[in-house]
PDB file of N, CA and C in Angstrom:
ATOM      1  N   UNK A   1      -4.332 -16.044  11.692  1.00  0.00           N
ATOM      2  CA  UNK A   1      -4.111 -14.740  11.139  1.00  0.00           C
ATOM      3  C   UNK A   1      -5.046 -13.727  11.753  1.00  0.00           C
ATOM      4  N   UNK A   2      -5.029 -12.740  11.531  1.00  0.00           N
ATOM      5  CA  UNK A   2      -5.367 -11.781  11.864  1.00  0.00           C
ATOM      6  C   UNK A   2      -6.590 -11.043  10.680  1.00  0.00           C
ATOM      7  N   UNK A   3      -7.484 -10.648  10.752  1.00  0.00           N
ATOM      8  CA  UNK A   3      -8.559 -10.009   9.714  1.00  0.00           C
ATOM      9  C   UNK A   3      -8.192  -8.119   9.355  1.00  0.00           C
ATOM     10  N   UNK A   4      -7.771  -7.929   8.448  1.00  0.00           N
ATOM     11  CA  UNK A   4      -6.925  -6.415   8.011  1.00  0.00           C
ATOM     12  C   UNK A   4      -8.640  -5.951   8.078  1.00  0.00           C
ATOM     13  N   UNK A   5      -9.081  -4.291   9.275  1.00  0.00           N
ATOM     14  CA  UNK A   5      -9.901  -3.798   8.934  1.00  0.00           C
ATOM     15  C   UNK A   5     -10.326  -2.982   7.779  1.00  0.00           C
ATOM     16  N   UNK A   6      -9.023  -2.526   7.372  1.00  0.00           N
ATOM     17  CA  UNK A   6      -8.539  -1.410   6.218  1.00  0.00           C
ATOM     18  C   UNK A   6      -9.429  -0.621   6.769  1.00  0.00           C
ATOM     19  N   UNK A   7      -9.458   0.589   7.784  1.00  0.00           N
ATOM     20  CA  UNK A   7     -10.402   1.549   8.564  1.00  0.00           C
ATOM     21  C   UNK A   7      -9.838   2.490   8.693  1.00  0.00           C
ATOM     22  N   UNK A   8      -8.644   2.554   8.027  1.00  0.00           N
ATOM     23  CA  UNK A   8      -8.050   3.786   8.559  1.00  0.00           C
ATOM     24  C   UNK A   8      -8.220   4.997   7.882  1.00  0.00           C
ATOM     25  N   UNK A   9      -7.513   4.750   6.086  1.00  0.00           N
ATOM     26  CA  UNK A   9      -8.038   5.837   5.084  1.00  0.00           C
ATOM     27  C   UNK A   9      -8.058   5.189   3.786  1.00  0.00           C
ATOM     28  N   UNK A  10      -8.265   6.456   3.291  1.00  0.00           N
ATOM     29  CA  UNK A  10      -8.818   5.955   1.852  1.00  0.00           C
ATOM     30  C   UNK A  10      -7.565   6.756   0.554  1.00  0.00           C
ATOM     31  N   UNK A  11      -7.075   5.989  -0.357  1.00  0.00           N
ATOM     32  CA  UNK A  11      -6.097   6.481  -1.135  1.00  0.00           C
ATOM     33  C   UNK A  11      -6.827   5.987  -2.700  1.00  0.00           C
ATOM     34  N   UNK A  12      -6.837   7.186  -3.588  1.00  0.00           N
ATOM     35  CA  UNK A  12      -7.637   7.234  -5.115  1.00  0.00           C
ATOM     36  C   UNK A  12      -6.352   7.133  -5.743  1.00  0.00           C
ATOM     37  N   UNK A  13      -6.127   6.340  -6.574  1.00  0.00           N
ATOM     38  CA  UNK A  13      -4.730   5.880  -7.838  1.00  0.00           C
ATOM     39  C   UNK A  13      -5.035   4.700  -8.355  1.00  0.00           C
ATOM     40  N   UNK A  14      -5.117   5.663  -9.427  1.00  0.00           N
ATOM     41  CA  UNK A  14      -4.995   4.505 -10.704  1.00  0.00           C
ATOM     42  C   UNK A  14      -5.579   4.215 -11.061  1.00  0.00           C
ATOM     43  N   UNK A  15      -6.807   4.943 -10.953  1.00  0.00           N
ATOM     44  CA  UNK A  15      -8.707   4.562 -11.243  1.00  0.00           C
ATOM     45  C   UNK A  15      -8.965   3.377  -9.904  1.00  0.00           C
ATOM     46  N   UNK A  16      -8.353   3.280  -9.184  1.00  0.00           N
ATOM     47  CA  UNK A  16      -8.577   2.445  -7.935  1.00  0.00           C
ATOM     48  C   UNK A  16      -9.054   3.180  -6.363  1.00  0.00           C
ATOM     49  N   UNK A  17     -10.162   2.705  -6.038  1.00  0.00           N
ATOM     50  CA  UNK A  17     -10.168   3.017  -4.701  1.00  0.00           C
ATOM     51  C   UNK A  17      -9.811   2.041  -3.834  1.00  0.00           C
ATOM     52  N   UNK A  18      -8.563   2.512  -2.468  1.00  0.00           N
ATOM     53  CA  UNK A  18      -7.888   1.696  -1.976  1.00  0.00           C
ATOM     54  C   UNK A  18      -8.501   2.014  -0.680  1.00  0.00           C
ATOM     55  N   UNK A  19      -8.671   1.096   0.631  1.00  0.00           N
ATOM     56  CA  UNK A  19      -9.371   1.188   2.179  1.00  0.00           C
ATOM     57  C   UNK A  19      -7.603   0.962   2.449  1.00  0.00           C
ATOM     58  N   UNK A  20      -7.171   1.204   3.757  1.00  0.00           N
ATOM     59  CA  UNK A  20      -6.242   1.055   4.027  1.00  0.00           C
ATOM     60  C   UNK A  20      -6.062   1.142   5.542  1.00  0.00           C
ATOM     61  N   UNK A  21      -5.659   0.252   5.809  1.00  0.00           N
ATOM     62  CA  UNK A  21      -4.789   0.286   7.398  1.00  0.00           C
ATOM     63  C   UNK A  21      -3.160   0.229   7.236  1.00  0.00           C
ATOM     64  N   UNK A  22      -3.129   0.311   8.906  1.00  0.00           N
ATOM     65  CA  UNK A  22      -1.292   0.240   9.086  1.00  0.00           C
ATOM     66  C   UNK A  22      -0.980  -0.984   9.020  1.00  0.00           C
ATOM     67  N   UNK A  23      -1.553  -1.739   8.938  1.00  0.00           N
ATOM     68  CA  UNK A  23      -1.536  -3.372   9.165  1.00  0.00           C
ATOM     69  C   UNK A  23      -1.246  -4.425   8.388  1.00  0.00           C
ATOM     70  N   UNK A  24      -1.613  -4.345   6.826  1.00  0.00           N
ATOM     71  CA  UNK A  24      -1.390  -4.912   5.949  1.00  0.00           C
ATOM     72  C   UNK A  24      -1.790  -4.182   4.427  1.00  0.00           C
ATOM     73  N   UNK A  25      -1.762  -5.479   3.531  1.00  0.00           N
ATOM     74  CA  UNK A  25      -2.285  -4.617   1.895  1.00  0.00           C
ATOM     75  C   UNK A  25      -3.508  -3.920   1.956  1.00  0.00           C
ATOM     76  N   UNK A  26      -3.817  -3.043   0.958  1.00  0.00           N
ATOM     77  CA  UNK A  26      -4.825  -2.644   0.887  1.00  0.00           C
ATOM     78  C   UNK A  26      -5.909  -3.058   0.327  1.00  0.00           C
ATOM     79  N   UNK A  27      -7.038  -2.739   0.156  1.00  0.00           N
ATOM     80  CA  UNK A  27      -8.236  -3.259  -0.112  1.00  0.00           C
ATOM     81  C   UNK A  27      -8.802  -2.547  -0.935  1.00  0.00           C
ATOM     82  N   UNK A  28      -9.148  -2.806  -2.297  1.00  0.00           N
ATOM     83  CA  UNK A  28      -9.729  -2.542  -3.579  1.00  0.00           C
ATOM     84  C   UNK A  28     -11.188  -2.280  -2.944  1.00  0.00           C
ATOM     85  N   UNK A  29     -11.835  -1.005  -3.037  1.00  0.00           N
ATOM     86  CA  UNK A  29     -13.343  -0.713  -3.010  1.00  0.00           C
ATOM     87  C   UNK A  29     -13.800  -0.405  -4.110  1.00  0.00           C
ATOM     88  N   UNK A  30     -14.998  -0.694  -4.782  1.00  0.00           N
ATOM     89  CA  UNK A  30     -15.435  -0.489  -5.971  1.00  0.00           C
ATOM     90  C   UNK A  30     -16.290   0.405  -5.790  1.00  0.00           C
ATOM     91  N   UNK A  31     -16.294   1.382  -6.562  1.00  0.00           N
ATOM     92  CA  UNK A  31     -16.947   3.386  -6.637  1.00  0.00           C
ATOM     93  C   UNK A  31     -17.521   3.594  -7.749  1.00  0.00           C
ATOM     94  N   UNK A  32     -19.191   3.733  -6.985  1.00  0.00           N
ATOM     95  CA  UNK A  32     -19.130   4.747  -6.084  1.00  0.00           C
ATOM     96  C   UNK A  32     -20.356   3.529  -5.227  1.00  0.00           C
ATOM     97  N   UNK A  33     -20.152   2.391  -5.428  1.00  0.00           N
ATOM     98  CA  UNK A  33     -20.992   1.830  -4.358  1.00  0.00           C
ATOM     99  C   UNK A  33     -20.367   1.261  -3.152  1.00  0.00           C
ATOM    100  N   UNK A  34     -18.911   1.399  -3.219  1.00  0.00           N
ATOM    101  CA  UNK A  34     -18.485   0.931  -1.748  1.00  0.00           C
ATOM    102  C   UNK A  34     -18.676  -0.590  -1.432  1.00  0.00           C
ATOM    103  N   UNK A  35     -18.855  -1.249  -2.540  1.00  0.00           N
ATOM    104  CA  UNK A  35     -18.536  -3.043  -2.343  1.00  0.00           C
ATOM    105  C   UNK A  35     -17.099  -3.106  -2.487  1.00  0.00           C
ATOM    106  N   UNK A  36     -16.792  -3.602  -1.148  1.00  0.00           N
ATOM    107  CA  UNK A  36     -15.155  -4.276  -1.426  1.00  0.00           C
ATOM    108  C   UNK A  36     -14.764  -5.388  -2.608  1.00  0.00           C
ATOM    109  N   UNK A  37     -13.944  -5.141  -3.509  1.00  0.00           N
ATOM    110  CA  UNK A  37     -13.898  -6.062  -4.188  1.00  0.00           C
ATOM    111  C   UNK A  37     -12.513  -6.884  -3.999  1.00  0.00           C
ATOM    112  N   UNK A  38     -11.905  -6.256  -2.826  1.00  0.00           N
ATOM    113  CA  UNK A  38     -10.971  -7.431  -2.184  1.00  0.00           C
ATOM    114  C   UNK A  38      -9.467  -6.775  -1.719  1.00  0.00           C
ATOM    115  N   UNK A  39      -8.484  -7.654  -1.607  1.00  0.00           N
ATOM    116  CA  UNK A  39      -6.932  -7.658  -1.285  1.00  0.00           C
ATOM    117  C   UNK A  39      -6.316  -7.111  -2.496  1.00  0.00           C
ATOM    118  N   UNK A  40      -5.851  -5.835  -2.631  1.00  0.00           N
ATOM    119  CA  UNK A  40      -5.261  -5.537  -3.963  1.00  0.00           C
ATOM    120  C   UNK A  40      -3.887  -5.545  -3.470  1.00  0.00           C
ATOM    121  N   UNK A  41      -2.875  -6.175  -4.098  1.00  0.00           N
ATOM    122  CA  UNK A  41      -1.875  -6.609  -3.879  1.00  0.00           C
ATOM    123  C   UNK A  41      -0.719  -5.899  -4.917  1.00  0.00           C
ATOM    124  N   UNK A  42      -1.032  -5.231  -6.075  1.00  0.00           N
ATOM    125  CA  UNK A  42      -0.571  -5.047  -7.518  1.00  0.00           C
ATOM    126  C   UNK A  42      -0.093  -5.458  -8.116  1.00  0.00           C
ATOM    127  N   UNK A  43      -0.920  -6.931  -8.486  1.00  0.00           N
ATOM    128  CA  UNK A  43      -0.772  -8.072  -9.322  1.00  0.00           C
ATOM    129  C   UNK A  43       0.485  -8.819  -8.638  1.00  0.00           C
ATOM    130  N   UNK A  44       0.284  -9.106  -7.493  1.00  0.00           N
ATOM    131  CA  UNK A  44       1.010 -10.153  -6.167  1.00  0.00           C
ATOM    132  C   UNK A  44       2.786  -9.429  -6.794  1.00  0.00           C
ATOM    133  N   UNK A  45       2.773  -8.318  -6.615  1.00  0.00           N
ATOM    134  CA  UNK A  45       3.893  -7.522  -6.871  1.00  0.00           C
ATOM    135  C   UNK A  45       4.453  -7.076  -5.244  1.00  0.00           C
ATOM    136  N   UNK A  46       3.222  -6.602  -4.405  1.00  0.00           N
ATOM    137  CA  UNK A  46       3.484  -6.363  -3.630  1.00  0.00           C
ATOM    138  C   UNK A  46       3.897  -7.159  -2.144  1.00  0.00           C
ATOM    139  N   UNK A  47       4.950  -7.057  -1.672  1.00  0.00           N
ATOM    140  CA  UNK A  47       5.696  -8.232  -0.710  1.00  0.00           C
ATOM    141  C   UNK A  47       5.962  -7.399   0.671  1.00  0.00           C
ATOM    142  N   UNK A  48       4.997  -6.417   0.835  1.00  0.00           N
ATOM    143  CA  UNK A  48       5.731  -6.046   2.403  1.00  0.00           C
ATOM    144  C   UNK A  48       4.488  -5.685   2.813  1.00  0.00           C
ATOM    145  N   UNK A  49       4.194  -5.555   4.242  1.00  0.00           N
ATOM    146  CA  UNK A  49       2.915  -4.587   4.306  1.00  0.00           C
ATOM    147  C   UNK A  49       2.703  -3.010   3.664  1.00  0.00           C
ATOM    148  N   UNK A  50       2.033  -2.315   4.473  1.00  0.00           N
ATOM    149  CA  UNK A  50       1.184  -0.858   3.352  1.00  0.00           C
ATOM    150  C   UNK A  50       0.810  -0.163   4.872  1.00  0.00           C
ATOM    151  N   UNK A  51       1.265   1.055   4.720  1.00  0.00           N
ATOM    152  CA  UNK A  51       0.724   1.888   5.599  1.00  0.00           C
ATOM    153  C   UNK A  51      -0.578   2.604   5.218  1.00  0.00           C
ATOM    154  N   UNK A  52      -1.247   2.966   6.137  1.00  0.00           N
ATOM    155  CA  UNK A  52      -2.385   3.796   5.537  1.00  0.00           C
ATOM    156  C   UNK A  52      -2.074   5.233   5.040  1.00  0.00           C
ATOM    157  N   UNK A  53      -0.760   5.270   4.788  1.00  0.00           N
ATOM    158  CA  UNK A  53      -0.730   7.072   4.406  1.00  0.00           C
ATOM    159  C   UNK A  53       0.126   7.015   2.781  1.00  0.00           C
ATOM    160  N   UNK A  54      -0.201   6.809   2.140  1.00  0.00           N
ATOM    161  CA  UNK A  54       0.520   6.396   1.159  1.00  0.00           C
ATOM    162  C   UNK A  54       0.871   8.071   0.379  1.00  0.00           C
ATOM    163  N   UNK A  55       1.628   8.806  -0.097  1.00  0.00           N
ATOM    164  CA  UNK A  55       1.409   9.895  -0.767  1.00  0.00           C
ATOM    165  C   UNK A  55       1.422   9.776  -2.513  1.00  0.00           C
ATOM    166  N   UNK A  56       0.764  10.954  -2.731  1.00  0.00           N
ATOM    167  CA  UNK A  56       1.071  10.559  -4.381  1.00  0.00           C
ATOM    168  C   UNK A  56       1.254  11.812  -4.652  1.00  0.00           C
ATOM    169  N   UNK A  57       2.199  12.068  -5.575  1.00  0.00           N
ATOM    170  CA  UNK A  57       2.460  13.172  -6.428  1.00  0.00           C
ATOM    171  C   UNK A  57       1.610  13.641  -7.453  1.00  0.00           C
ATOM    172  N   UNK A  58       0.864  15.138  -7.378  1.00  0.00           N
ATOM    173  CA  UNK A  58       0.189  15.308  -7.781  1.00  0.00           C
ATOM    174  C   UNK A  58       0.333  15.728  -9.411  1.00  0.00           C
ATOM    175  N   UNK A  59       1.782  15.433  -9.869  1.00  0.00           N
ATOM    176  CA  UNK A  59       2.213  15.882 -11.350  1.00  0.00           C
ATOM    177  C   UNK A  59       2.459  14.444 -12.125  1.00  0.00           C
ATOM    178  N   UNK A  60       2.950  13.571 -11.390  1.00  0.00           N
ATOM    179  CA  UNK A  60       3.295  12.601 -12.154  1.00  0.00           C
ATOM    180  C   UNK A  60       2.528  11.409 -11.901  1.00  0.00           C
ATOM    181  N   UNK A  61       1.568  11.167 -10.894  1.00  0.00           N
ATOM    182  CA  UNK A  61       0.661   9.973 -10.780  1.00  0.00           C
ATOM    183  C   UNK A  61       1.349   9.257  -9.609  1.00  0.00           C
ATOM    184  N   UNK A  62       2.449   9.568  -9.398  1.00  0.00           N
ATOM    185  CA  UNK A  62       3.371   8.254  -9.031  1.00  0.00           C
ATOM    186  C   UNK A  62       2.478   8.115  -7.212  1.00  0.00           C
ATOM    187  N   UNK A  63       2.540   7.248  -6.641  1.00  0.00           N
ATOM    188  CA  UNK A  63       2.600   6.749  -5.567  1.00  0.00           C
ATOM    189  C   UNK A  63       3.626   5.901  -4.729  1.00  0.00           C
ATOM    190  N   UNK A  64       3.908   6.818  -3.637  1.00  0.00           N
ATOM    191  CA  UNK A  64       5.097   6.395  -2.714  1.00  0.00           C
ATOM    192  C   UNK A  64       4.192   5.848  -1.116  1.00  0.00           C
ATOM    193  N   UNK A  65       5.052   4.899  -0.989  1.00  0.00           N
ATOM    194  CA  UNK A  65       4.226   4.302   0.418  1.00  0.00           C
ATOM    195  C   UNK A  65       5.077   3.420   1.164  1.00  0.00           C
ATOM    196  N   UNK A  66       5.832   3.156   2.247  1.00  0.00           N
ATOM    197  CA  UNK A  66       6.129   2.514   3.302  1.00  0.00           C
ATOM    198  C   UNK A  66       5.456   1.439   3.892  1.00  0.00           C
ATOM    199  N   UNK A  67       5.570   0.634   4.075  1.00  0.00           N
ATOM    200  CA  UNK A  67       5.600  -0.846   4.745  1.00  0.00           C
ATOM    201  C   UNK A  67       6.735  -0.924   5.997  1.00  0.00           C
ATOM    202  N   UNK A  68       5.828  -1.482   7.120  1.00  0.00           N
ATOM    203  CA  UNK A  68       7.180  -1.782   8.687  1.00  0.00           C
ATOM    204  C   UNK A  68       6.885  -3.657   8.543  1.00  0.00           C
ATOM    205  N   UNK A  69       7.799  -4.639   8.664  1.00  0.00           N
ATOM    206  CA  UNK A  69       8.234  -6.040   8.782  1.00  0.00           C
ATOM    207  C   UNK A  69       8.871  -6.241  10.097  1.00  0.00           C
ATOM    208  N   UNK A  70       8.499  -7.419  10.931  1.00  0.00           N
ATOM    209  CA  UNK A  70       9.065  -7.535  12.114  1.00  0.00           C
ATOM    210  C   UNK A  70      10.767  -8.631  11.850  1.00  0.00           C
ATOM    211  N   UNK A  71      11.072  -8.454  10.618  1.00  0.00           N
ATOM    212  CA  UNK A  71      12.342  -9.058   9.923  1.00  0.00           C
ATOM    213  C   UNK A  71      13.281  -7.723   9.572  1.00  0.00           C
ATOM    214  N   UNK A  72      14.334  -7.908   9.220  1.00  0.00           N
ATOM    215  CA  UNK A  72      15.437  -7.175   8.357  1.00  0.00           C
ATOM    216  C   UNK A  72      15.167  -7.546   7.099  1.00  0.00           C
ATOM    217  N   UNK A  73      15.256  -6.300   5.979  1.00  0.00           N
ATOM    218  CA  UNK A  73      14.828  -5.024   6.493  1.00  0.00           C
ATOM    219  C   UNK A  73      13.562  -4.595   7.505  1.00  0.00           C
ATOM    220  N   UNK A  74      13.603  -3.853   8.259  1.00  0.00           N
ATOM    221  CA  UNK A  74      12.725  -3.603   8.918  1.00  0.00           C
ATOM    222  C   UNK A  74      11.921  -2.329   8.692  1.00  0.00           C
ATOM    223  N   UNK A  75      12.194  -2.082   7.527  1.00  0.00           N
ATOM    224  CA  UNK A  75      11.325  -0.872   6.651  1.00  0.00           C
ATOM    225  C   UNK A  75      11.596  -1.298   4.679  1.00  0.00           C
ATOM    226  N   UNK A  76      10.322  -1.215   4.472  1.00  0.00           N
ATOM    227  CA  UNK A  76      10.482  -1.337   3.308  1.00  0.00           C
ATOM    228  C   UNK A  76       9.429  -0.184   2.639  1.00  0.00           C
ATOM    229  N   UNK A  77      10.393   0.518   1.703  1.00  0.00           N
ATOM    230  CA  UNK A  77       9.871   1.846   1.038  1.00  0.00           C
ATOM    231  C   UNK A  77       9.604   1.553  -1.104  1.00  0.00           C
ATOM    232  N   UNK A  78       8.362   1.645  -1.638  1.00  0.00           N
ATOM    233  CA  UNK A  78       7.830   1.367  -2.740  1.00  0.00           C
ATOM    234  C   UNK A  78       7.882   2.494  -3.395  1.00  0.00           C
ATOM    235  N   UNK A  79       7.448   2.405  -4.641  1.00  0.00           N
ATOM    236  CA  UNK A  79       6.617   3.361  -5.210  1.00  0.00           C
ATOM    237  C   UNK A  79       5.914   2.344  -6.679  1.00  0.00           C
ATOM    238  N   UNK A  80       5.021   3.183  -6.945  1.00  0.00           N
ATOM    239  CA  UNK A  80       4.261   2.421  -8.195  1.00  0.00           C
ATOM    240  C   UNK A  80       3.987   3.777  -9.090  1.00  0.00           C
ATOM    241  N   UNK A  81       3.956   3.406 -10.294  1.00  0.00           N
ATOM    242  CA  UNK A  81       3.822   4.524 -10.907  1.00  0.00           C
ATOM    243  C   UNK A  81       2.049   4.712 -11.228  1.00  0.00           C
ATOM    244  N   UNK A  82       1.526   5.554 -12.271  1.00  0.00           N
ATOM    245  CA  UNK A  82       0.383   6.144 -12.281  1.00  0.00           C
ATOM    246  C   UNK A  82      -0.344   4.989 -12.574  1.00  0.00           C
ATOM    247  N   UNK A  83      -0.243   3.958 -13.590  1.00  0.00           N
ATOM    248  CA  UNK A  83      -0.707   2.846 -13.992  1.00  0.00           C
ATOM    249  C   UNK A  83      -1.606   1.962 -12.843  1.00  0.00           C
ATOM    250  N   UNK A  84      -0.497   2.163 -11.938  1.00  0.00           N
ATOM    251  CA  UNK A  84      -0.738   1.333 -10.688  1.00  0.00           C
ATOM    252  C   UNK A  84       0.083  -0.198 -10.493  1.00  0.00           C
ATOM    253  N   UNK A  85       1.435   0.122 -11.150  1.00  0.00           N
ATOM    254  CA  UNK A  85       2.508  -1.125 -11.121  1.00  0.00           C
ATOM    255  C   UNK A  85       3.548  -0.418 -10.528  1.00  0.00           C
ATOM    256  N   UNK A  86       3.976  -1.368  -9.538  1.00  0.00           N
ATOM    257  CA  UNK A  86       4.796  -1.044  -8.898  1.00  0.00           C
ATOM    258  C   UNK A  86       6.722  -0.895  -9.520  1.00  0.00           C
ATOM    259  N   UNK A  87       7.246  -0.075  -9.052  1.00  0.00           N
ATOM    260  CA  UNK A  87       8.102  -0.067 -10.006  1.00  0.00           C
ATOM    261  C   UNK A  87       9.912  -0.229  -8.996  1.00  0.00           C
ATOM    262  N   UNK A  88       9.375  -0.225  -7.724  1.00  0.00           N
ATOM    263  CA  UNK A  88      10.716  -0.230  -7.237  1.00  0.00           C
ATOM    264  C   UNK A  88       9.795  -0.875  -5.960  1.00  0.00           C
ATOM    265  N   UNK A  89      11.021  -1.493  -4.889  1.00  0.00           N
ATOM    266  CA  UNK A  89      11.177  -1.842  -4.229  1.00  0.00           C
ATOM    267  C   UNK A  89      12.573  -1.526  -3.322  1.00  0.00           C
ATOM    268  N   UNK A  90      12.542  -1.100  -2.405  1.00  0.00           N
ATOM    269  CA  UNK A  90      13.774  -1.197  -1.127  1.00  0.00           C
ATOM    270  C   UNK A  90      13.622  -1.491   0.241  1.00  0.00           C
ATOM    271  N   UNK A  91      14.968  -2.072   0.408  1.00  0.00           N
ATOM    272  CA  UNK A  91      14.576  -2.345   2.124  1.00  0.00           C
ATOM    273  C   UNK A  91      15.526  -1.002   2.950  1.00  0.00           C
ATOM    274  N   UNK A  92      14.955  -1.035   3.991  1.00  0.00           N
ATOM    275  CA  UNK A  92      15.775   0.475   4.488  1.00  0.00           C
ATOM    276  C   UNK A  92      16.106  -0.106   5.867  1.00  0.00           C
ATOM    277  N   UNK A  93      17.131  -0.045   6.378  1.00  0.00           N
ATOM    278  CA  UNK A  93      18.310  -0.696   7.037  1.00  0.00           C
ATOM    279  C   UNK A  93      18.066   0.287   8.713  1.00  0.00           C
ATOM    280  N   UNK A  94      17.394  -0.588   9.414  1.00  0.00           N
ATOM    281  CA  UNK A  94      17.329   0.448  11.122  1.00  0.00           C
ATOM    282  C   UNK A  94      17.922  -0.181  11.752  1.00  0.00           C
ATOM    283  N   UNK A  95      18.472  -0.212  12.824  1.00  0.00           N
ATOM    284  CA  UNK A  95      18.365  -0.872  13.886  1.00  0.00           C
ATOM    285  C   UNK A  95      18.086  -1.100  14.594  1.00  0.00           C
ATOM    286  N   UNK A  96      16.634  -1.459  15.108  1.00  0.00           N
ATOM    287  CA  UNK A  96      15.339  -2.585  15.498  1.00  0.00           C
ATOM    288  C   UNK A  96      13.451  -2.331  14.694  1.00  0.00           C
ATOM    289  N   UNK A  97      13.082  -3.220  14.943  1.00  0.00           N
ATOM    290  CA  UNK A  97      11.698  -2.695  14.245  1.00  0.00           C
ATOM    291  C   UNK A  97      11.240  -1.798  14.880  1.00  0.00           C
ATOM    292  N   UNK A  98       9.984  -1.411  13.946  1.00  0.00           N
ATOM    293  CA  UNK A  98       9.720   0.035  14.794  1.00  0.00           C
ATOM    294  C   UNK A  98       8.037  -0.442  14.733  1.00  0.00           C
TER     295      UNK A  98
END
């Protein structure tokens, strides 16, 4: 396997601080001392990778975020609501990975 740096950015939801790369899940940092406290997955809910740009809506909490898979679907698009549980899942239909 490969070691996820999560170096890319940083996403605040849900009383969670998340490290994040394009590469895989994100990584739970604990604030305001910056000890990683690991692979946050949202309660092994989450099944695709995590981009580092995740957006969140600033009225409703919600968080929307994209995942790329070298399988069909070859995009998979989430969202989790304010809680920090994920509440949908889709695969989004290309034709080839990207």
């Amino acid at each position: 396997g490969y070691k996820n740096a999560a170096n890319t950015a940083l996403a605040w939801h849900a009383g969670r601080l998340l490290a994040l790369w394009e590469g895989g899940a994100p990584h739970e940092v604990k604030a305001p001392s910056l000890e990683t406290k690991g692979r946050f997955d949202f309660g092994e809910k989450l099944k695709h990778g995590f981009t580092a740009h995740p957006k969140i809506d600033p009225e409703t909490g919600e968080m929307f975020f994209f995942g790329y898979q070298p399988v069909k679907p070859y995009l998979m698009y989430s969202w989790a609501n304010a809680r920090g549980e994920i509440q949908r899942t889709l695969g989004i239909d290309l034709p080839s990975p990207v």
